[in-house]
Protein backbone atom coordinates (compact mmCIF):
# COMPACT_ATOMS: atom_id res chain seq x y z
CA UNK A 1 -1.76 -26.23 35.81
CA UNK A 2 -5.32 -26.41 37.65
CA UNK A 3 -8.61 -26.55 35.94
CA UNK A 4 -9.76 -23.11 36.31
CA UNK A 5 -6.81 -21.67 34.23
CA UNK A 6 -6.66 -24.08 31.37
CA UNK A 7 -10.35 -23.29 31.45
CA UNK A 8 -9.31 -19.44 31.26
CA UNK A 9 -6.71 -20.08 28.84
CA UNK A 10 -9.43 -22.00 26.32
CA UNK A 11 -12.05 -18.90 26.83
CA UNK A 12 -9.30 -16.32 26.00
CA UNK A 13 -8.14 -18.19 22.84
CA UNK A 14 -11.25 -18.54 21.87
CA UNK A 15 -12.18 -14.83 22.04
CA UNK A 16 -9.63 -13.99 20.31
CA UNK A 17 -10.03 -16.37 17.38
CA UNK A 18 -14.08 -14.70 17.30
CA UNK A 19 -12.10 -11.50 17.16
CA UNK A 20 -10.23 -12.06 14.37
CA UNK A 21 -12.78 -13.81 12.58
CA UNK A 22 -15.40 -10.81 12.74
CA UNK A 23 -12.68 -8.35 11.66
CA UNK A 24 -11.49 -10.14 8.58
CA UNK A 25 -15.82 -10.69 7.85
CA UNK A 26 -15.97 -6.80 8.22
CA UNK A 27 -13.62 -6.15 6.15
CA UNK A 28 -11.83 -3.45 8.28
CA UNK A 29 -8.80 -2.87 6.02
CA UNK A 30 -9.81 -1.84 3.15
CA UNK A 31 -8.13 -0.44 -0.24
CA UNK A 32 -7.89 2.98 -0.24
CA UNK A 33 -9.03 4.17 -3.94
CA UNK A 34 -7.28 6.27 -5.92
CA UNK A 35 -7.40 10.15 -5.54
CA UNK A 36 -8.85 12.27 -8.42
CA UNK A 37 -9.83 16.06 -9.18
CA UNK A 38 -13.31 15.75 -6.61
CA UNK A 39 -11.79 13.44 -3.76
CA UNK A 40 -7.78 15.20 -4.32
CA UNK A 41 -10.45 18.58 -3.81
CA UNK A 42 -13.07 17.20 -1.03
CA UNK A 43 -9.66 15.79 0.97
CA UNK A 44 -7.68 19.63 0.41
CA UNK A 45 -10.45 20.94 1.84
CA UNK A 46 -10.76 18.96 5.38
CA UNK A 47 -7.40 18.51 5.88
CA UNK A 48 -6.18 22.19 4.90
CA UNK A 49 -9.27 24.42 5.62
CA UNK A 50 -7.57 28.10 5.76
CA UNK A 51 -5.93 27.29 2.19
CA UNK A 52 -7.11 27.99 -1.10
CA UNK A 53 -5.13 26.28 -3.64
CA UNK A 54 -4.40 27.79 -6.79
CA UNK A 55 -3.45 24.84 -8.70
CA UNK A 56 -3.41 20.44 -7.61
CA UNK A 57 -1.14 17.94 -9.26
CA UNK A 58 -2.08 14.57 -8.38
CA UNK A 59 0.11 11.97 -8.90
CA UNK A 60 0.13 9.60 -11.90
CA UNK A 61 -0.75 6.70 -9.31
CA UNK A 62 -3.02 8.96 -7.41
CA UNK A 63 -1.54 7.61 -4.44
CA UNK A 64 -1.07 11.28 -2.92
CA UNK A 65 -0.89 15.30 -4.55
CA UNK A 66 1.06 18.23 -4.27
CA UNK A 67 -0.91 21.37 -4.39
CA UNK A 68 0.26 24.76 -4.42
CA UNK A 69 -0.61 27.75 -2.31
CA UNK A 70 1.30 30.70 -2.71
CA UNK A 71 4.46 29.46 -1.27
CA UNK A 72 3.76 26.73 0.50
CA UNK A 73 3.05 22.99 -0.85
CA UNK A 74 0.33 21.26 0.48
CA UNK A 75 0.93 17.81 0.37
CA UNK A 76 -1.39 14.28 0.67
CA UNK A 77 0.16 11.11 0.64
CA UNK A 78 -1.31 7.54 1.20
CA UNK A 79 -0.19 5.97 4.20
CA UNK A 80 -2.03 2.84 5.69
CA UNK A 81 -6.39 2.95 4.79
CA UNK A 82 -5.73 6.73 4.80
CA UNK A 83 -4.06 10.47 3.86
CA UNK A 84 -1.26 11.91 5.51
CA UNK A 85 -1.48 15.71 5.11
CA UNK A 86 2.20 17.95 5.45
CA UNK A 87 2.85 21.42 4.01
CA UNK A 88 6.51 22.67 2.85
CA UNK A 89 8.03 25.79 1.66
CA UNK A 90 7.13 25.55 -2.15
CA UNK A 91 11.11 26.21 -3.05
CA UNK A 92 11.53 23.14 -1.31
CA UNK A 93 9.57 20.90 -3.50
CA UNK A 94 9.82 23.03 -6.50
CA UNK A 95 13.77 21.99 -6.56
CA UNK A 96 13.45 18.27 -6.41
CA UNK A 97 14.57 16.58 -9.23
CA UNK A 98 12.62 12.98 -10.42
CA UNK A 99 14.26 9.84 -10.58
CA UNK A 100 12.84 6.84 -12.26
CA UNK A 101 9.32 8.13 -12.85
CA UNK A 102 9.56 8.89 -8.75
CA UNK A 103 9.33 11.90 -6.87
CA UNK A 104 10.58 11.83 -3.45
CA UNK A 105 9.94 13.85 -0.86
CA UNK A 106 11.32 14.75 2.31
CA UNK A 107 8.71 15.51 5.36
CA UNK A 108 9.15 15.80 8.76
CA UNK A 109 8.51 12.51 9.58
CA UNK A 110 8.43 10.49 6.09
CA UNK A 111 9.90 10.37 2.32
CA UNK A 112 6.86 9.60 0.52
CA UNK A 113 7.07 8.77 -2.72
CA UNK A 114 5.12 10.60 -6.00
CA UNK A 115 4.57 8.95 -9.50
CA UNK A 116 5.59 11.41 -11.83
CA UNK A 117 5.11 11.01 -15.46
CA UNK A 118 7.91 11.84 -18.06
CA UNK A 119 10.03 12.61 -15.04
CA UNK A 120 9.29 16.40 -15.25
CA UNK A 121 9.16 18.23 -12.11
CA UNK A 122 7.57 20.34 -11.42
CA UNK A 123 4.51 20.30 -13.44
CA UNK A 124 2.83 22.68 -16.33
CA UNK A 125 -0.42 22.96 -13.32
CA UNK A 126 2.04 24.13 -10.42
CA UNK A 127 4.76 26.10 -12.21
């Protein structure tokens, strides 16, 4: 190996240790708090705009919500820093059956999972 590319070599290591360092100072990946009844609304209404809701269930973890709109189910999961939104026929989600204290669901591109408490599905605020 010449000089020039070891020099090369030591500059590129080096930015990318001053990378790393000034992401982990910023703090780019952060927690994601939980959702409750004023983010779970704020987030239903950026994500699904032309829906009105008439009722939200929020998971016991508040790691995502199921909210009902006639017949369709809008759902918000966590997935990474952020929300994943996905709607579904509501007879879809309305016959899924809890196991564990765990709803899961089937989207078109994930099974994420919902806390449920007392494993009843679905709720008193969507039925």
């Amino acid at each position: 190996m010449d000089k020039a590319l070891l020099i090369q070599l030591g500059g590129s290591v080096a930015a990318v240790t001053l990378l790393v360092a000034f992401v982990r100072w910023l703090g780019v990946a952060r927690p994601t708090p939980p959702l409750d009844a004023e983010s779970a609304k704020a987030l239903l209404d950026v994500e699904f705009p032309d829906h009105r809701p008439e009722a939200t269930w929020i998971a016991a973890d508040g790691a995502g919500l199921i909210a009902r709109d006639a017949n369709l189910a809008l759902i918000l999961y966590r997935r990474g820093d952020g929300y994943v939104a996905r709607d579904l026929p509501w007879t879809k989600v309305a016959s899924l059956k809890p196991t564990g204290g765990r709803l899961a669901v089937r989207v078109s591109d994930a099974r994420p999972t919902f806390a449920v408490r007392d494993d009843v599905w679905p709720p008193k605020e969507l039925a």
